[in-house]
C-alpha atoms as a PDB file:
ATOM      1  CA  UNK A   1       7.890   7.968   0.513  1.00  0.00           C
ATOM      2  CA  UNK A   2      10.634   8.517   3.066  1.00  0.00           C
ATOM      3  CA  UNK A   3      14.221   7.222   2.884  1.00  0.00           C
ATOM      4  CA  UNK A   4      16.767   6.830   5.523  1.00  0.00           C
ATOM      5  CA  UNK A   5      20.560   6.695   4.455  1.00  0.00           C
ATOM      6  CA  UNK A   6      22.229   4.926   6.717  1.00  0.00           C
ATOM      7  CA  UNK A   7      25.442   5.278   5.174  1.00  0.00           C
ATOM      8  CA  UNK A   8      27.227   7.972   7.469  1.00  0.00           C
ATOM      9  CA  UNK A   9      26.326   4.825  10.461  1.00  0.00           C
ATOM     10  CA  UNK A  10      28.645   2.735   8.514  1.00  0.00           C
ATOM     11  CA  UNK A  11      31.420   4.457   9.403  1.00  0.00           C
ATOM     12  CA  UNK A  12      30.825   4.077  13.390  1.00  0.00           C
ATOM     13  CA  UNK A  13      29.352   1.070  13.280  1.00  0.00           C
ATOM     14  CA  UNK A  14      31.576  -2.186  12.419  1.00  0.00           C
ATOM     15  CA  UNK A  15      29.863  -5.562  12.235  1.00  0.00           C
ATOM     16  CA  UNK A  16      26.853  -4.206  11.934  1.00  0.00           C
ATOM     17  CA  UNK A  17      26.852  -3.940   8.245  1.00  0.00           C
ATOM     18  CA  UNK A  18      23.932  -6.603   8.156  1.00  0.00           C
ATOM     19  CA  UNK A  19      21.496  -4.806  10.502  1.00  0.00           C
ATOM     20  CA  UNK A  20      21.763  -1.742   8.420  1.00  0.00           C
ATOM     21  CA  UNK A  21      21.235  -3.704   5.125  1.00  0.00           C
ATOM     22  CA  UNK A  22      17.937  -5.426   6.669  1.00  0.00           C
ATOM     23  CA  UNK A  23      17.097  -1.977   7.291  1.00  0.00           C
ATOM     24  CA  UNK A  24      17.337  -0.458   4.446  1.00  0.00           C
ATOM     25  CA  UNK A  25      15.852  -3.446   2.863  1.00  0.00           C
ATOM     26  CA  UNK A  26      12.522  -3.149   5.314  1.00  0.00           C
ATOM     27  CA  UNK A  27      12.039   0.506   4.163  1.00  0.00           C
ATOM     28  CA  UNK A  28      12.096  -0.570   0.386  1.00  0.00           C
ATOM     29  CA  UNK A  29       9.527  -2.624   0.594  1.00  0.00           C
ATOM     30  CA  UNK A  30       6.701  -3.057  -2.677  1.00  0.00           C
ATOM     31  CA  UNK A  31       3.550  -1.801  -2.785  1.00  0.00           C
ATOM     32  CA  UNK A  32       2.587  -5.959  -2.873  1.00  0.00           C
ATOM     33  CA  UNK A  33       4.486  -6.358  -0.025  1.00  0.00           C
ATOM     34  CA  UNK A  34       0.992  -7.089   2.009  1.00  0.00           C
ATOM     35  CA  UNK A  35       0.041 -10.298  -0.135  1.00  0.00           C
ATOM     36  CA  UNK A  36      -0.704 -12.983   1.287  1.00  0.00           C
ATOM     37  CA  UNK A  37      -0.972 -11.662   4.898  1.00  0.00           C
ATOM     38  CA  UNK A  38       0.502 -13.312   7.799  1.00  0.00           C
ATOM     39  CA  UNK A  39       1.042 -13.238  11.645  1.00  0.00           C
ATOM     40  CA  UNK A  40       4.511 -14.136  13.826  1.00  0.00           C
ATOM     41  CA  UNK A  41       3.352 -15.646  16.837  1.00  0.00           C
ATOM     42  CA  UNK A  42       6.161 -16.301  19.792  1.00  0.00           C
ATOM     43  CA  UNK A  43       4.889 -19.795  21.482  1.00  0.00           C
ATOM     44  CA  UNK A  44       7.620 -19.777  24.003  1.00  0.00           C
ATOM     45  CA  UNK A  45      11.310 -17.914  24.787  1.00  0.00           C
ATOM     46  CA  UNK A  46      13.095 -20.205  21.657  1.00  0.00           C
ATOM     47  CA  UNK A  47       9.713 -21.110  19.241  1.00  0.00           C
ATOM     48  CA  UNK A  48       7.968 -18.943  16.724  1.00  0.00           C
ATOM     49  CA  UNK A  49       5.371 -19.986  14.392  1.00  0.00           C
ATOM     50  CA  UNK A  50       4.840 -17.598  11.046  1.00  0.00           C
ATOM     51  CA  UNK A  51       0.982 -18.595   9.603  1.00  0.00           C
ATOM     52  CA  UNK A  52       0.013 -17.284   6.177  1.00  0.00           C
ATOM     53  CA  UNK A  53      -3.268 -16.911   4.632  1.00  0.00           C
ATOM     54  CA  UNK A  54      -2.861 -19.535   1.202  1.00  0.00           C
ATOM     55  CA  UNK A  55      -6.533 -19.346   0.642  1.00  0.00           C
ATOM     56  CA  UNK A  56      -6.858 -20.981  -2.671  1.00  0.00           C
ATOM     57  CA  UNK A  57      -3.218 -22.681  -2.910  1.00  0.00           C
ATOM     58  CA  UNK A  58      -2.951 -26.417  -2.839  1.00  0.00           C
ATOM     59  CA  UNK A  59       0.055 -27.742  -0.238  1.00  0.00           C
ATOM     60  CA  UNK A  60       1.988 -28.340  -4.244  1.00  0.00           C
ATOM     61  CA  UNK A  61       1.801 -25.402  -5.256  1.00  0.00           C
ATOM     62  CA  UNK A  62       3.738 -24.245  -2.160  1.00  0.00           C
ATOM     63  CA  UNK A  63       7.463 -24.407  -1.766  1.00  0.00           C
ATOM     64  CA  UNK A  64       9.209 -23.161   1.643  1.00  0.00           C
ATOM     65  CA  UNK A  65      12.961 -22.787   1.574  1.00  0.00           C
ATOM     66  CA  UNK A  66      15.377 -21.514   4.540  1.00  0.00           C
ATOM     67  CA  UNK A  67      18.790 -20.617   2.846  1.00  0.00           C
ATOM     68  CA  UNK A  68      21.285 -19.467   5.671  1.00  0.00           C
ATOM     69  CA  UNK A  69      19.341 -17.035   7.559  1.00  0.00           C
ATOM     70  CA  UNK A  70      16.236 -16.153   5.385  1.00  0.00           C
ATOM     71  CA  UNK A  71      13.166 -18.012   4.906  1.00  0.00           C
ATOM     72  CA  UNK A  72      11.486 -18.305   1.545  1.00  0.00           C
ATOM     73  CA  UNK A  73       7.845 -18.848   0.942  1.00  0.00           C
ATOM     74  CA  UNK A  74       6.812 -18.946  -2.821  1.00  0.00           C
ATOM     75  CA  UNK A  75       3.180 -19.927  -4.408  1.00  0.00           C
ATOM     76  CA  UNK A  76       2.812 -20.482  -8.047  1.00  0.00           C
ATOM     77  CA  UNK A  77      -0.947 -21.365  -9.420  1.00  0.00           C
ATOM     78  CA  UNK A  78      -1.008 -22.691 -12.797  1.00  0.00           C
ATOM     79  CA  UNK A  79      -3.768 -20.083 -14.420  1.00  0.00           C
ATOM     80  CA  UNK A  80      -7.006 -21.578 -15.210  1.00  0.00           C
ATOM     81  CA  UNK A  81      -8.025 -21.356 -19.072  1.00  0.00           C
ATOM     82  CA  UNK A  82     -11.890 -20.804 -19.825  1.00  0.00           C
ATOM     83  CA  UNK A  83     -12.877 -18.778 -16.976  1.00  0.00           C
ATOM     84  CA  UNK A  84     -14.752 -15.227 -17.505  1.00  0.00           C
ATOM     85  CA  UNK A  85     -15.261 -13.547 -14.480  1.00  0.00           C
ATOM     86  CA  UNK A  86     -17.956 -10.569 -13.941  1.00  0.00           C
ATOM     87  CA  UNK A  87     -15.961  -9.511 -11.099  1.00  0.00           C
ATOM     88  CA  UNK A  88     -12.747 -10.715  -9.274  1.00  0.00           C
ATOM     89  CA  UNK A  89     -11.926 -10.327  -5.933  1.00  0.00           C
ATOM     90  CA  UNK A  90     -10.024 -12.876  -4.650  1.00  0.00           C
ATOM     91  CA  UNK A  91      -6.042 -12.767  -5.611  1.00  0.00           C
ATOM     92  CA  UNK A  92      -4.643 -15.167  -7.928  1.00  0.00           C
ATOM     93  CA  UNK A  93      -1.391 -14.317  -8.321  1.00  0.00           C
ATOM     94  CA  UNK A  94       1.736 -15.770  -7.218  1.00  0.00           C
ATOM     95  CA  UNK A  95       3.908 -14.990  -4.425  1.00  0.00           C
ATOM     96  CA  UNK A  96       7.375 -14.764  -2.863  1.00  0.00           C
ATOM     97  CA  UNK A  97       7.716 -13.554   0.896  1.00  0.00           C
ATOM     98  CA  UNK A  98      10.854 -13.648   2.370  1.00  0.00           C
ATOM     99  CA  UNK A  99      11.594 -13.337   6.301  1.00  0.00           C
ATOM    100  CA  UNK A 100      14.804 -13.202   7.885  1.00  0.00           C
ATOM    101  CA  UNK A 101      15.714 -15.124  10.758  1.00  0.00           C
ATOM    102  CA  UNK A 102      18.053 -14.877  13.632  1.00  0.00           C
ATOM    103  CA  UNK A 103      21.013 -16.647  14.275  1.00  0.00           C
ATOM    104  CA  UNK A 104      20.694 -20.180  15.295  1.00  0.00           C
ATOM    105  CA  UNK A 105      16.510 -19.974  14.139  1.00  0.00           C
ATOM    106  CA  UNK A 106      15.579 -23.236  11.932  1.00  0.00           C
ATOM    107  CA  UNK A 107      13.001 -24.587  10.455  1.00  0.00           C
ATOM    108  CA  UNK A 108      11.240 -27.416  12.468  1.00  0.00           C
ATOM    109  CA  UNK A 109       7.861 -28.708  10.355  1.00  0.00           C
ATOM    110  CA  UNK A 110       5.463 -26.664   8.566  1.00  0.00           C
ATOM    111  CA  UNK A 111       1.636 -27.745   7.929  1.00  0.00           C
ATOM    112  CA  UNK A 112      -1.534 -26.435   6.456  1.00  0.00           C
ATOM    113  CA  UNK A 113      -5.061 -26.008   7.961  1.00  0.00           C
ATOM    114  CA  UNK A 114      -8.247 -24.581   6.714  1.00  0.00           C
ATOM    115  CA  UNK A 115      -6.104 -22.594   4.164  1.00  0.00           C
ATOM    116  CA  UNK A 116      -3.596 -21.382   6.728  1.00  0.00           C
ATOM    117  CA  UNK A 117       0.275 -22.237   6.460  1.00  0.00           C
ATOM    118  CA  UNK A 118       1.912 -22.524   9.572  1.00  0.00           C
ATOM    119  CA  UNK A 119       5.737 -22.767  10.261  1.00  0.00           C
ATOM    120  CA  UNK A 120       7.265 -23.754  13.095  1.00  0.00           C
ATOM    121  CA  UNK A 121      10.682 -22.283  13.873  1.00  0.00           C
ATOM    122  CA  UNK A 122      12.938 -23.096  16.678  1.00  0.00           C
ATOM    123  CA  UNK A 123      15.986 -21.131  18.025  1.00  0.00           C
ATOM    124  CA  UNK A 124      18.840 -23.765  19.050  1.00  0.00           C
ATOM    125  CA  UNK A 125      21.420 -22.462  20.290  1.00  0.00           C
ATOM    126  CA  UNK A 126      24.933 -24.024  20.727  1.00  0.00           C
ATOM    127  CA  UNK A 127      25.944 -24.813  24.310  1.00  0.00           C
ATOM    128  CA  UNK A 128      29.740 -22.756  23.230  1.00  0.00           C
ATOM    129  CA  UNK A 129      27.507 -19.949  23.253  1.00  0.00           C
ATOM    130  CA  UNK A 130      24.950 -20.386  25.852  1.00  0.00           C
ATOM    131  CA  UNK A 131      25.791 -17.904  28.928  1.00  0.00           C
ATOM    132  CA  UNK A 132      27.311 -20.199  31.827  1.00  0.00           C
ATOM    133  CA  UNK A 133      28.677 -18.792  35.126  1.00  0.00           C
ATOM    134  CA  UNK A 134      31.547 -18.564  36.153  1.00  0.00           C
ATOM    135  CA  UNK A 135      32.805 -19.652  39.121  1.00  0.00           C
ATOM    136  CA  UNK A 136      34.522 -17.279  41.718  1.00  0.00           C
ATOM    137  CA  UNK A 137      37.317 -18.581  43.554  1.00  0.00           C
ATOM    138  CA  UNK A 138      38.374 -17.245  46.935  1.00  0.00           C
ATOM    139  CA  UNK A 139      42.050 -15.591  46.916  1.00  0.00           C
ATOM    140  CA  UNK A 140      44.587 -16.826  49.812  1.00  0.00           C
ATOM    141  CA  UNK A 141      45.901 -13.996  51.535  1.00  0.00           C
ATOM    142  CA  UNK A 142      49.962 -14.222  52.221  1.00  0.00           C
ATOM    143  CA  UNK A 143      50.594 -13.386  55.516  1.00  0.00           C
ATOM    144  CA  UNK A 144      54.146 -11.021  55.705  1.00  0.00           C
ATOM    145  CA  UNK A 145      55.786 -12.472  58.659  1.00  0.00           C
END
């Protein structure tokens, strides 16, 4: 496995603290990082939709949190007593993924269809820091008489 030490960037780099952390957090991912898969689509320039694959998890046993800028999707399943299995090939384990979202990115609904959990995001952004133009205004020249 490769590693990346960011810390000499630290020095150069002020404010940026964060980026580096959920960089060095992305390379230490676990090998069950890849369970349950999912997809980010962008619908437009300020929505996103994440979709999971929850085969086999009913909408309670699914709990979606968004604490300041990270997103937190956790499935439990209550394990079923009784059951001997020849062979088992679908997962039933629980779960925790956890994506990070921009600034300004909130949660706006979340649903689930044909075993697929989508949630809809939406970037809002404050007019104080939308880009606005500024106005130029013509300088009067003073004539030396």
């Amino acid at each position: 496995m490769r590693t990346v030490d960011f810390t000499p960037l630290y020095r150069n780099a002020i404010g940026f603290d964060r980026l580096f952390n959920m960089m060095e957090a992305s390379s230490a991912k676990s090998a069950s990082a890849g369970y349950p898969p999912y997809n980010i689509e962008q619908q437009d320039e300020n929505k996103y939709r994440i979709t999971m694959a929850v085969a086999g998890f009913a909408e309670e046993q699914l709990d979606i949190t968004q604490k300041e800028n990270v997103l937190i999707v956790r499935g439990e399943r209550n394990a079923e007593e009784g059951k001997s299995y020849i062979y088992q090939g679908i997962a039933e384990r629980d779960f925790e993924r956890k994506f990070q979202l921009a600034d300004y990115v909130k949660v706006t609904g979340a649903n689930m269809v044909n075993g697929l959990l989508h949630v809809d995001l939406e970037r809002e952004i404050p007019e104080a820091m939308k880009p606005r133009k500024i106005a130029i205004n013509g300088s009067n020249l003073i004539e030396n008489s």
